[in-house]
N, C-alpha and C. Protein backbone atom coordinates (compact mmCIF):
# COMPACT_ATOMS: atom_id res chain seq x y z
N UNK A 1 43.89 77.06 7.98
CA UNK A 1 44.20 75.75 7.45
C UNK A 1 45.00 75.87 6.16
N UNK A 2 44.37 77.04 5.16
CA UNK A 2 44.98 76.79 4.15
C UNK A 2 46.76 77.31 4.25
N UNK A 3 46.90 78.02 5.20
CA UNK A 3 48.64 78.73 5.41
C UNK A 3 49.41 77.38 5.93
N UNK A 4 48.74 76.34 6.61
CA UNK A 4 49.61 75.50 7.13
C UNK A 4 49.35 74.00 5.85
N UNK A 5 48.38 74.01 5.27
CA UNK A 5 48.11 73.16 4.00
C UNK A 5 49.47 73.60 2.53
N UNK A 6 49.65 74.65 2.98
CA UNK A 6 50.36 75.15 1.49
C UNK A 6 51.79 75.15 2.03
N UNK A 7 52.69 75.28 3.37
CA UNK A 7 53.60 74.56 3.98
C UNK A 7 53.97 76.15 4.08
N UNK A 8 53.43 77.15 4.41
CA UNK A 8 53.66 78.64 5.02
C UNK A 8 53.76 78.25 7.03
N UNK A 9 54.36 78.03 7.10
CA UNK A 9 54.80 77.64 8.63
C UNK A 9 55.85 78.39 8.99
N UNK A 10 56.06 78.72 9.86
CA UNK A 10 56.77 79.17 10.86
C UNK A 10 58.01 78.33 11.93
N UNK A 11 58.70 78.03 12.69
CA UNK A 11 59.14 77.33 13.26
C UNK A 11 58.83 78.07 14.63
N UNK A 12 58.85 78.97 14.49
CA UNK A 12 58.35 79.75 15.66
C UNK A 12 57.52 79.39 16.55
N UNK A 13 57.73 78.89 17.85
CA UNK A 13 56.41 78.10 18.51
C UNK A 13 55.51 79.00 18.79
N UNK A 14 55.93 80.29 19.08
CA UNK A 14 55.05 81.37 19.38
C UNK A 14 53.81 81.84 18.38
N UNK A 15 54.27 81.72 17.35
CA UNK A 15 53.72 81.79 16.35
C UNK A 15 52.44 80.17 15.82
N UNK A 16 53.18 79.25 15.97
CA UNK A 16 51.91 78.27 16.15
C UNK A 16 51.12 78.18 16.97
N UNK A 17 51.81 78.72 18.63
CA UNK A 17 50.27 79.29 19.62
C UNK A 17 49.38 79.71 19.19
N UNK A 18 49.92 80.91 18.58
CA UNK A 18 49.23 82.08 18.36
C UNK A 18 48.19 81.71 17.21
N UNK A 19 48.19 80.77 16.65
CA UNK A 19 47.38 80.35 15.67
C UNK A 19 46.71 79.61 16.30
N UNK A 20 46.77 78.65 17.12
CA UNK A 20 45.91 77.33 17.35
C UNK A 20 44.97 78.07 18.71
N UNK A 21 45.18 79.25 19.28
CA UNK A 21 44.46 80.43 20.39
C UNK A 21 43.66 80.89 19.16
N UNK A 22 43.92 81.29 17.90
CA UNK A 22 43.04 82.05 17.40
C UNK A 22 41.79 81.56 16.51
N UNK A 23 42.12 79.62 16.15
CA UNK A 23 41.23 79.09 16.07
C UNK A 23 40.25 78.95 16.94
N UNK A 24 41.12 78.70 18.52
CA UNK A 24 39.88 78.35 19.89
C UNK A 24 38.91 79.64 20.10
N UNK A 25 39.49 80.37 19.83
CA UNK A 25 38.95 82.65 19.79
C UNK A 25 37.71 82.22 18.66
N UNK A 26 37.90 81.91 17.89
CA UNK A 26 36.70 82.13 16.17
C UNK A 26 35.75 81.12 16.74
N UNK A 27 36.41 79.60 16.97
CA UNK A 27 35.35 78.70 17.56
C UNK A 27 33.75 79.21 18.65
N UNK A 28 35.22 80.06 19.61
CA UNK A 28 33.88 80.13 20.60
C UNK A 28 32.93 81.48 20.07
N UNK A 29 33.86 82.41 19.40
CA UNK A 29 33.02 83.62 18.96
C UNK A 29 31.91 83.70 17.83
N UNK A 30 31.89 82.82 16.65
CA UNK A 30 31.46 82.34 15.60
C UNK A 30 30.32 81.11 16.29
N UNK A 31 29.93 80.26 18.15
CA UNK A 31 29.10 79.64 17.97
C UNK A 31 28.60 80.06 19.37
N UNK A 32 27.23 80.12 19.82
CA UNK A 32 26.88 80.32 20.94
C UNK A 32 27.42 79.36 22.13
N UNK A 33 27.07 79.90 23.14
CA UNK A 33 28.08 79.26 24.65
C UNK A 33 27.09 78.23 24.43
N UNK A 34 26.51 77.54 24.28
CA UNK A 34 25.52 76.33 24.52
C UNK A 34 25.76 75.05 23.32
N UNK A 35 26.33 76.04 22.31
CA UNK A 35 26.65 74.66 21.36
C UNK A 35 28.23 74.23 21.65
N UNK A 36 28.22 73.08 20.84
CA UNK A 36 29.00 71.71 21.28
C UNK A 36 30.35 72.06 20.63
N UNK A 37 30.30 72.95 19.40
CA UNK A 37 31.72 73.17 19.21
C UNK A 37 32.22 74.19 20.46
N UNK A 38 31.29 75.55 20.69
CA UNK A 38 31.93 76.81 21.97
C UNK A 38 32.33 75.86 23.16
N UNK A 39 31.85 74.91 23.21
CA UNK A 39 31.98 74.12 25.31
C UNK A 39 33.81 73.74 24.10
N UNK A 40 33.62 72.78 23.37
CA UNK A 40 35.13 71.99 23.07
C UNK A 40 35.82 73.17 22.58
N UNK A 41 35.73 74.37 22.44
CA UNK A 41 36.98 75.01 22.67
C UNK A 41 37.57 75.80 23.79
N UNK A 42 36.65 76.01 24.43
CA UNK A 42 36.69 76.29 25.84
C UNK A 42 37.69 75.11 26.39
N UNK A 43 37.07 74.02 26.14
CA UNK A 43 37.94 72.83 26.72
C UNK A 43 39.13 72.46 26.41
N UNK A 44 39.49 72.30 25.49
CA UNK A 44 40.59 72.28 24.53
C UNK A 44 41.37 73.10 24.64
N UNK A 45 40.47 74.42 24.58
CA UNK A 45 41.93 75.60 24.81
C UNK A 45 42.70 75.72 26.59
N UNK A 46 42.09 75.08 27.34
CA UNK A 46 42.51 75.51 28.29
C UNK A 46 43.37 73.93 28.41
N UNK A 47 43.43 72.78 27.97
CA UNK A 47 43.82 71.90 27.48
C UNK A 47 45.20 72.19 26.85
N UNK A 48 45.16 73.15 25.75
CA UNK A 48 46.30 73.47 24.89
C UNK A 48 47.09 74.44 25.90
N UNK A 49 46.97 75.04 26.60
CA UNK A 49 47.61 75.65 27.20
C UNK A 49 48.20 75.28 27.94
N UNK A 50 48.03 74.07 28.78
CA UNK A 50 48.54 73.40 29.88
C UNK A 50 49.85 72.70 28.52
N UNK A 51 48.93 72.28 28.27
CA UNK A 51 50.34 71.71 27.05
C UNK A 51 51.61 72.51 26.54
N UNK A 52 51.13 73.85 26.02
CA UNK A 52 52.04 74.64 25.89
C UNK A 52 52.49 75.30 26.96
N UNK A 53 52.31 75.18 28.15
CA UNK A 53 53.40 75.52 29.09
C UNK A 53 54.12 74.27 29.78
N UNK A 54 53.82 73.31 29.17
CA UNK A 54 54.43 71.67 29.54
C UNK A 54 55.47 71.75 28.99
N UNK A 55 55.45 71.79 27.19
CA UNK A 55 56.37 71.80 26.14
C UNK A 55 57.70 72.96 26.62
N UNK A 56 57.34 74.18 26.72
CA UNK A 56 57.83 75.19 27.10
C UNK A 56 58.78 75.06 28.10
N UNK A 57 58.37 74.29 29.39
CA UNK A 57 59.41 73.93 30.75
C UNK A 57 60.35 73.48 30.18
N UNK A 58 59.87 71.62 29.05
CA UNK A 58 60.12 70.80 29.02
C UNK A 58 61.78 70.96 28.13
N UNK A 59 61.50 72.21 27.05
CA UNK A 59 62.69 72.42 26.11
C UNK A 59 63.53 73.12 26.86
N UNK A 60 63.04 73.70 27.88
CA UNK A 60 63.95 74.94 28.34
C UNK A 60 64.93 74.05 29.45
N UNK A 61 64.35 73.12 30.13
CA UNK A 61 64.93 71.92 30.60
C UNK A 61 66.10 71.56 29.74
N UNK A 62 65.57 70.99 28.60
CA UNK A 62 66.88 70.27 28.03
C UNK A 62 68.19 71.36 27.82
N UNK A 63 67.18 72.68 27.42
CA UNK A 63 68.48 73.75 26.51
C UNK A 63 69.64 73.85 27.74
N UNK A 64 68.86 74.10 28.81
CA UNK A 64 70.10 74.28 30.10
C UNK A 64 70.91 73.07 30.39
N UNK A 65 70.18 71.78 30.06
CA UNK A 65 71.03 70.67 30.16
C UNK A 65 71.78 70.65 29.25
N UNK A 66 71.81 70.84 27.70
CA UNK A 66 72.66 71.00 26.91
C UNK A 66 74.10 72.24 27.05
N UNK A 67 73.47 73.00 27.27
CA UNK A 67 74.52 74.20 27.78
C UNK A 67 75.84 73.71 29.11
N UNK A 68 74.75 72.95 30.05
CA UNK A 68 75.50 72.60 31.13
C UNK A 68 77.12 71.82 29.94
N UNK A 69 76.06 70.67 29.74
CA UNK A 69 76.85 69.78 29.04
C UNK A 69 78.35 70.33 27.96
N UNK A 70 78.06 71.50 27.72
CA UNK A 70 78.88 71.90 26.67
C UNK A 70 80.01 72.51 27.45
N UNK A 71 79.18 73.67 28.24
CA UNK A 71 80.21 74.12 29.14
C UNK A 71 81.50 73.01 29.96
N UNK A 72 81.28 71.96 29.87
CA UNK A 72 81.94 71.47 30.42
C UNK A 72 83.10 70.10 29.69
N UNK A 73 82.26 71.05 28.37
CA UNK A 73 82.99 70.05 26.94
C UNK A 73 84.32 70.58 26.16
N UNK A 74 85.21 70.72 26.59
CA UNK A 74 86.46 71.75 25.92
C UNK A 74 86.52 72.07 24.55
N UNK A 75 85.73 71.01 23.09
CA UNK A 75 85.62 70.75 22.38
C UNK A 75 84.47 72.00 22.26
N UNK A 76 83.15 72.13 23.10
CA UNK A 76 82.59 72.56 23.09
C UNK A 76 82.85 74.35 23.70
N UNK A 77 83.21 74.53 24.26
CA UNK A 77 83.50 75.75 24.74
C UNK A 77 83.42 76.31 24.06
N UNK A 78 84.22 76.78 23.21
CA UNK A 78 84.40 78.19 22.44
C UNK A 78 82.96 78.49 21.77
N UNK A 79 81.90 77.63 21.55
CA UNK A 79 80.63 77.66 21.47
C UNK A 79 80.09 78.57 22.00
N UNK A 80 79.68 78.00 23.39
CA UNK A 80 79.36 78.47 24.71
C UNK A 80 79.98 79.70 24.63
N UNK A 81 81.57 80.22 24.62
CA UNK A 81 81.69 81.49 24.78
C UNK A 81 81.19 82.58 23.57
N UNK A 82 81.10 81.78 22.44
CA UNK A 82 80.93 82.91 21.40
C UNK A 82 79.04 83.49 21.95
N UNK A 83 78.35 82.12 22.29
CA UNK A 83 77.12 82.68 22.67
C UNK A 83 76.86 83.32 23.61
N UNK A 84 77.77 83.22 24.38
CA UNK A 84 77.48 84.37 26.00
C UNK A 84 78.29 85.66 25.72
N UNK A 85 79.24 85.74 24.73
CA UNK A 85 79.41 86.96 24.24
C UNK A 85 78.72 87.88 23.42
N UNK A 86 78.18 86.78 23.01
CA UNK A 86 76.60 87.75 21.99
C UNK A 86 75.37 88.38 22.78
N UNK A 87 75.62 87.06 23.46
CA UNK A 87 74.71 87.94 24.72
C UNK A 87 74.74 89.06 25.28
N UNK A 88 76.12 89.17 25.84
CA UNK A 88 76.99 90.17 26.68
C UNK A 88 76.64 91.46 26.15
N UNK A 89 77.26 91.19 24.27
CA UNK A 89 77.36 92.62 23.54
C UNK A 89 76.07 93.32 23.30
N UNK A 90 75.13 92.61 23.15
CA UNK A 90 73.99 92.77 23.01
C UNK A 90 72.73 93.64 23.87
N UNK A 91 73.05 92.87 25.14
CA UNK A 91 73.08 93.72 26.64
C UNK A 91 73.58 95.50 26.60
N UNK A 92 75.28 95.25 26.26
CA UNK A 92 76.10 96.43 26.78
C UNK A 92 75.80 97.49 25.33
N UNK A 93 75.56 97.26 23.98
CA UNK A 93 75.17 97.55 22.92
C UNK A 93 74.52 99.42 23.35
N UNK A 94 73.48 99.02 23.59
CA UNK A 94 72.93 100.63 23.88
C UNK A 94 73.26 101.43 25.18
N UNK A 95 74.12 100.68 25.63
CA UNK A 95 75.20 101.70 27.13
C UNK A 95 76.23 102.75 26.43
N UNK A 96 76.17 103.66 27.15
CA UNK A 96 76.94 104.71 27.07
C UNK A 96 77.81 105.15 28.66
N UNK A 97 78.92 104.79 28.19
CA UNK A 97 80.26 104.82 29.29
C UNK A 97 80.12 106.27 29.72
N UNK A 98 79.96 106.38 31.25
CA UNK A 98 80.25 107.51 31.66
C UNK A 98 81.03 107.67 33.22
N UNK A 99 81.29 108.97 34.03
CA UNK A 99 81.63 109.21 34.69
C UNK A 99 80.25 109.80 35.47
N UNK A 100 79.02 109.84 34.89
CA UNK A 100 77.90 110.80 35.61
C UNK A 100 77.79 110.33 37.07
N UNK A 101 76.93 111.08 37.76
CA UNK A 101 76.50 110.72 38.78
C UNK A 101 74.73 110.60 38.36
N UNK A 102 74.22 109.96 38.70
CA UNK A 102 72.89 109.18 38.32
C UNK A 102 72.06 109.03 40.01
N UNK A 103 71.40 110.50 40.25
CA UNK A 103 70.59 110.64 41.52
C UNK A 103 69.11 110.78 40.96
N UNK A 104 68.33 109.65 41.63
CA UNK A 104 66.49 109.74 41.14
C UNK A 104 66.80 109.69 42.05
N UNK A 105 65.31 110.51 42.60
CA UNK A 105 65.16 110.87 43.82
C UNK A 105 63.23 111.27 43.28
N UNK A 106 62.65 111.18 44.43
CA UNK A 106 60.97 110.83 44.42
C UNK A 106 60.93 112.12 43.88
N UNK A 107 59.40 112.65 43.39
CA UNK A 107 59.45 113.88 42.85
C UNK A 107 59.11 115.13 43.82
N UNK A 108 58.25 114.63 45.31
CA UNK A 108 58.67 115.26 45.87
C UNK A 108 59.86 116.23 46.60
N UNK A 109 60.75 115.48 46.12
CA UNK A 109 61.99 115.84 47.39
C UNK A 109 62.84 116.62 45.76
N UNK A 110 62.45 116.97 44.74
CA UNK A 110 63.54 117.01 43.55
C UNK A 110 63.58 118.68 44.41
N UNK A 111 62.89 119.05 44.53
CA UNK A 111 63.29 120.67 44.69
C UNK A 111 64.01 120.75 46.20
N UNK A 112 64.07 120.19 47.05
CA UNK A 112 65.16 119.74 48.13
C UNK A 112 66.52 119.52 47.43
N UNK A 113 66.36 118.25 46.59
CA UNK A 113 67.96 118.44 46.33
C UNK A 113 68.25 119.33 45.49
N UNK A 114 67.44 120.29 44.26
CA UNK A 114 67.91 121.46 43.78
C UNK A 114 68.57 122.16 44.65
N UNK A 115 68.00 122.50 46.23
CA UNK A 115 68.25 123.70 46.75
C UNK A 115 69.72 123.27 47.16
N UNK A 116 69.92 122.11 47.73
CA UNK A 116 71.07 121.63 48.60
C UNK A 116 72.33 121.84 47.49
N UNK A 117 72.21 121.32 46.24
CA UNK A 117 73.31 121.47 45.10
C UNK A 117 73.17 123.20 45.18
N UNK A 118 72.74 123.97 45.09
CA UNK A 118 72.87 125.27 45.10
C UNK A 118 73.62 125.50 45.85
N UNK A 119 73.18 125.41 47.16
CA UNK A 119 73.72 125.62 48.34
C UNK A 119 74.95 125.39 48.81
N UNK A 120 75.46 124.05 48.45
CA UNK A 120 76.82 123.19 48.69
C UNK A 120 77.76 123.10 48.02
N UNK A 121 77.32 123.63 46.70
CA UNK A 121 78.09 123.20 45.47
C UNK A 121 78.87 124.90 45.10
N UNK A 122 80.28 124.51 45.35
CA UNK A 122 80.71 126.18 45.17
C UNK A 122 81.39 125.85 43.09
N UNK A 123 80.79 126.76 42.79
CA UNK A 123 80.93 126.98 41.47
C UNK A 123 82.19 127.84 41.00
N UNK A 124 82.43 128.48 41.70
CA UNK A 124 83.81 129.02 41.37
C UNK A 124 84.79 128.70 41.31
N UNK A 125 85.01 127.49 42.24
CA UNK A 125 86.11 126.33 42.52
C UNK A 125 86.17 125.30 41.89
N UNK A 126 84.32 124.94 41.29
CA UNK A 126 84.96 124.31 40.10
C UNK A 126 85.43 124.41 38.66
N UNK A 127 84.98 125.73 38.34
CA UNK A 127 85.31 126.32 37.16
C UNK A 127 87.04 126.90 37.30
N UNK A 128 87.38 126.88 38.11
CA UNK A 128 88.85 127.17 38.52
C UNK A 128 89.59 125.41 38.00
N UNK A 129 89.59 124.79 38.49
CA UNK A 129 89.81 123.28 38.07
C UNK A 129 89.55 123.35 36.67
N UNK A 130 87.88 123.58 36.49
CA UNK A 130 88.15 123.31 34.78
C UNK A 130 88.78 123.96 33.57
N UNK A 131 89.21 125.15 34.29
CA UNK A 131 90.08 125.97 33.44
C UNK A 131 89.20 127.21 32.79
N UNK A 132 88.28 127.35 33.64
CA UNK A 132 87.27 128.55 33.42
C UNK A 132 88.03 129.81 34.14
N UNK A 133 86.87 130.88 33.72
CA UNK A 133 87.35 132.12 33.93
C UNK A 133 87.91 132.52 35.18
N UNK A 134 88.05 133.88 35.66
CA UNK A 134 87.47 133.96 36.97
C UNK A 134 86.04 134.90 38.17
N UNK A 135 85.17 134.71 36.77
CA UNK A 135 84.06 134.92 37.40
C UNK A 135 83.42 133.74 36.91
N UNK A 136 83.97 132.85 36.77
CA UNK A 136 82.83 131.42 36.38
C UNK A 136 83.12 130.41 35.82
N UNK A 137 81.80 130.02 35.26
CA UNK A 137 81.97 129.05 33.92
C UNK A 137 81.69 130.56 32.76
N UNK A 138 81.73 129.84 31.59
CA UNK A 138 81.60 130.13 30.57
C UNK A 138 80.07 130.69 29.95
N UNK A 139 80.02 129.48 30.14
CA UNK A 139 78.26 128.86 30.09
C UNK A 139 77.61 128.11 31.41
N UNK A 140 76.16 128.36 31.71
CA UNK A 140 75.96 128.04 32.90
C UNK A 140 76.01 127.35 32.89
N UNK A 141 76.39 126.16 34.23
CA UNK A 141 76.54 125.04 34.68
C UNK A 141 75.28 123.83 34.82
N UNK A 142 74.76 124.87 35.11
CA UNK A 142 73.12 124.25 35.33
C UNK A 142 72.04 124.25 34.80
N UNK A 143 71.68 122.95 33.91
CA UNK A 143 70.99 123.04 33.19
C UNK A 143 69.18 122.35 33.85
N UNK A 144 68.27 123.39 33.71
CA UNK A 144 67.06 122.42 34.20
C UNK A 144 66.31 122.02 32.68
N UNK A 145 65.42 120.94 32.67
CA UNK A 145 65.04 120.13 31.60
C UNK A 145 64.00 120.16 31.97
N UNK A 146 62.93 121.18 31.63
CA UNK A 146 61.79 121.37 32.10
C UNK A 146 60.68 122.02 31.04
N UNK A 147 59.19 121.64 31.45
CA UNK A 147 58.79 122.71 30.28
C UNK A 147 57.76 123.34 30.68
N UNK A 148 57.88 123.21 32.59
CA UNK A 148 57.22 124.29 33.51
C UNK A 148 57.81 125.59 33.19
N UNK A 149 56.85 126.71 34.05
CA UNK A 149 57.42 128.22 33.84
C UNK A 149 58.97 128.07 34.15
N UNK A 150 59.43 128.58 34.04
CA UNK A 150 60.75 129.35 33.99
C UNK A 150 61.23 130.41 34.82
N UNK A 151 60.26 130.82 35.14
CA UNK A 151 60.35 132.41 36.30
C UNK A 151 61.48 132.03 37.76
N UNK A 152 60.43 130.61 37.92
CA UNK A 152 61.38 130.41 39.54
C UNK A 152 62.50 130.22 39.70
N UNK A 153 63.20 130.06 39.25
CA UNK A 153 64.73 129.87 38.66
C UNK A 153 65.31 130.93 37.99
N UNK A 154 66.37 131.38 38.57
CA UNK A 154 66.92 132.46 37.60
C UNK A 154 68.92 132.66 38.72
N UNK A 155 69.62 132.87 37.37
CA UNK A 155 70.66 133.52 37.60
C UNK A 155 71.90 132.96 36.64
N UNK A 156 73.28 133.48 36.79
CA UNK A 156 74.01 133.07 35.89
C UNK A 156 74.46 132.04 36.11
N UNK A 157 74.25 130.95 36.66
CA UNK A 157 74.63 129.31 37.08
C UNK A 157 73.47 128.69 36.29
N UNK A 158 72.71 129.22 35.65
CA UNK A 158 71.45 128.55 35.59
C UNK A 158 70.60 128.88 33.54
N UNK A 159 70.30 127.59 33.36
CA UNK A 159 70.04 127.80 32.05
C UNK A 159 68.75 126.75 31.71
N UNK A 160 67.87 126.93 30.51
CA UNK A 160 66.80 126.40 30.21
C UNK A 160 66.85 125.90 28.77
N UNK A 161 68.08 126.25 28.52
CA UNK A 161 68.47 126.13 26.72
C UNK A 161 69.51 124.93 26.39
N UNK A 162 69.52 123.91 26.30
CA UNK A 162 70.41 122.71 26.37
C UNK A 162 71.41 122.98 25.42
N UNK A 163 71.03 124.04 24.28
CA UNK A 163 72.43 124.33 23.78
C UNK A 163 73.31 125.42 23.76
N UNK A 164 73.03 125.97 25.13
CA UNK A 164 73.35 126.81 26.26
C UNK A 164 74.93 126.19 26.35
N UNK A 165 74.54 125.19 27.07
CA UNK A 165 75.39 124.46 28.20
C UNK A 165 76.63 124.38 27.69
N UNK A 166 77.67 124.53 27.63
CA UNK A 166 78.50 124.14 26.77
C UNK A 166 79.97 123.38 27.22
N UNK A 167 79.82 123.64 29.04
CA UNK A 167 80.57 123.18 29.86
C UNK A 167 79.51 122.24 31.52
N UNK A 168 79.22 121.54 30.53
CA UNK A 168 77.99 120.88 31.64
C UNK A 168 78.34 120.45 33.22
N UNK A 169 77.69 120.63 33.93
CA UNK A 169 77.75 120.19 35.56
C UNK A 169 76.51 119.34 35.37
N UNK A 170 75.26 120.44 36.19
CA UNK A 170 74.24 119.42 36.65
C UNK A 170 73.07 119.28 35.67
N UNK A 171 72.37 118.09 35.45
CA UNK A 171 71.25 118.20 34.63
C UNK A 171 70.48 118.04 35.38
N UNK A 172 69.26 118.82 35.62
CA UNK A 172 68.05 118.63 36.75
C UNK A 172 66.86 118.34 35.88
N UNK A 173 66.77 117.35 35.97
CA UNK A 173 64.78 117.06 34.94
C UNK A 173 63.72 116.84 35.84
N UNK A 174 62.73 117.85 35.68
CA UNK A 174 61.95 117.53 36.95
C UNK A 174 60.76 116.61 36.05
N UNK A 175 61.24 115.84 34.95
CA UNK A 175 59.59 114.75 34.45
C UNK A 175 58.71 115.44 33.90
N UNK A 176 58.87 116.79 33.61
CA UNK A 176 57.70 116.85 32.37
C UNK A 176 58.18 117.31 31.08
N UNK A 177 59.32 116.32 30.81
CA UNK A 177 59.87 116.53 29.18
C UNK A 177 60.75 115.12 28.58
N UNK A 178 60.32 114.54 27.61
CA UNK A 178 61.34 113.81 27.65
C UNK A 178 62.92 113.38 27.78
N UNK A 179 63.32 112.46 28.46
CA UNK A 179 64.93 113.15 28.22
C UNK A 179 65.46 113.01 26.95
N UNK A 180 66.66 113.64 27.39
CA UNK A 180 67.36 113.53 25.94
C UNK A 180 68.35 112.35 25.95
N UNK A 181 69.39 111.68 24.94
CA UNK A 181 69.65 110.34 24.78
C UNK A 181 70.59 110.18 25.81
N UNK A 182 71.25 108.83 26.11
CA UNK A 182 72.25 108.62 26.85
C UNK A 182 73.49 109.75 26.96
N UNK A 183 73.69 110.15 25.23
CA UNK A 183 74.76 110.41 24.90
C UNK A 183 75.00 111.54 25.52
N UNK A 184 73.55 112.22 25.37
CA UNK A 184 73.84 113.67 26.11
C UNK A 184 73.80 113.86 27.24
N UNK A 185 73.12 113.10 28.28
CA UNK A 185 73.55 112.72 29.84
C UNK A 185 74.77 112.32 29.95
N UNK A 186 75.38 111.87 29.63
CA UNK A 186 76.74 111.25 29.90
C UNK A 186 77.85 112.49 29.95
N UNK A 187 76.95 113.96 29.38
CA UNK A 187 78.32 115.11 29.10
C UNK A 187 78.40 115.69 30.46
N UNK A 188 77.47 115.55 31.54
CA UNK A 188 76.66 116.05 33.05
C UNK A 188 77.07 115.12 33.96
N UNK A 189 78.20 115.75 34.74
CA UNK A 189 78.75 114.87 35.90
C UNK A 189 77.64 114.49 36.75
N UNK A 190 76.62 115.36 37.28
CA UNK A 190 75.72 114.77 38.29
C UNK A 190 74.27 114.90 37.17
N UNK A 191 73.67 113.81 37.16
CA UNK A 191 71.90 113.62 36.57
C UNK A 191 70.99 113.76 37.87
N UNK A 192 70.44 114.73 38.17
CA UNK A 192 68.98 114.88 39.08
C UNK A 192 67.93 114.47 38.49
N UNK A 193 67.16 112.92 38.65
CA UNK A 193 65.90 113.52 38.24
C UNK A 193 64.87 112.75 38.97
N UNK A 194 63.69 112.39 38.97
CA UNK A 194 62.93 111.71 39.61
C UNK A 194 62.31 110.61 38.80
């Protein structure tokens, strides 16, 4: 009482829920289920809630009617676009532009498609294109992101050290490490992970 007596308010409706739930919360917890204030907040609160999802439809109603309205106001437009561009940027903000290939695949089947990229994928031909040697890459191609043993895996296509890699192909994460950021997926034409 006294935060909303001294004019500490919020405009936030979420925030006045969240207050007028935490009076109905003290009411019923502060009096036994049998007295007359615990039944009226029981009542009330389930009361206030219907209300606050009334209010809630009711604005979100108008906001789309207003929007409609604007959109279709020339005066109004450039409004409308500056706000759906904020939107937009906002959205695209933590994307990172790439060329990857982006394969999840269940965690069963991850060591299936390990084997098949082994298998299919001739490495010499592409390190020829990228202007690699001619016994390879440089640095192995293949990086796994793992922080299982290490044993089963082995050879010079193949690395466990991310700052190994220095001419990236595949990133294989088999899920028991966190990944690393967009930025550094995005250097790995194909992403394996589950």
């Amino acid at each position: 009482r006294e935060k909303y007596n001294e004019g500490d308010v919020s405009t936030d409706f979420e925030a006045f829920e969240r207050d007028v739930k935490l009076c109905f919360e003290n009411a019923m917890e502060y009096n036994p289920p049998e007295h007359v204030v615990h039944k009226a907040a029981i009542r009330l609160s389930t009361k206030f809630d219907t209300m606050a999802t009334d209010f809630k439809r009711e604005q979100i109603e108008v906001a789309s009617k207003s929007i409609s309205r604007m959109k279709n106001d020339p005066t109004a437009r450039s409004l409308v676009d500056l706000l759906e561009a904020r939107k937009r940027a906002k959205l695209e903000e933590p994307l990172v532009f790439s060329s990857s290939t982006l394969l999840v695949v269940p965690n069963p089947l991850l060591q299936h498609w390990e084997d098949q990229m082994l298998l299919h994928i001739d490495f010499s031909y592409i390190t020829s294109l990228s202007g690699g040697g001619d016994d390879g890459y440089s640095s192995p191609p293949i990086y796994y992101h793992t922080s299982k043993s290490k044993s089963k895996t082995s050879g010079s296509n193949i690395t466990f050290e991310l700052s190994d890699v220095a001419e990236p192909l595949i990133f294989i994460d088999d899920g028991s490490r966190t990944l690393p950021s967009a930025t550094v997926l995005a250097r790995f034409p194909i992403v394996l992970t589950s």
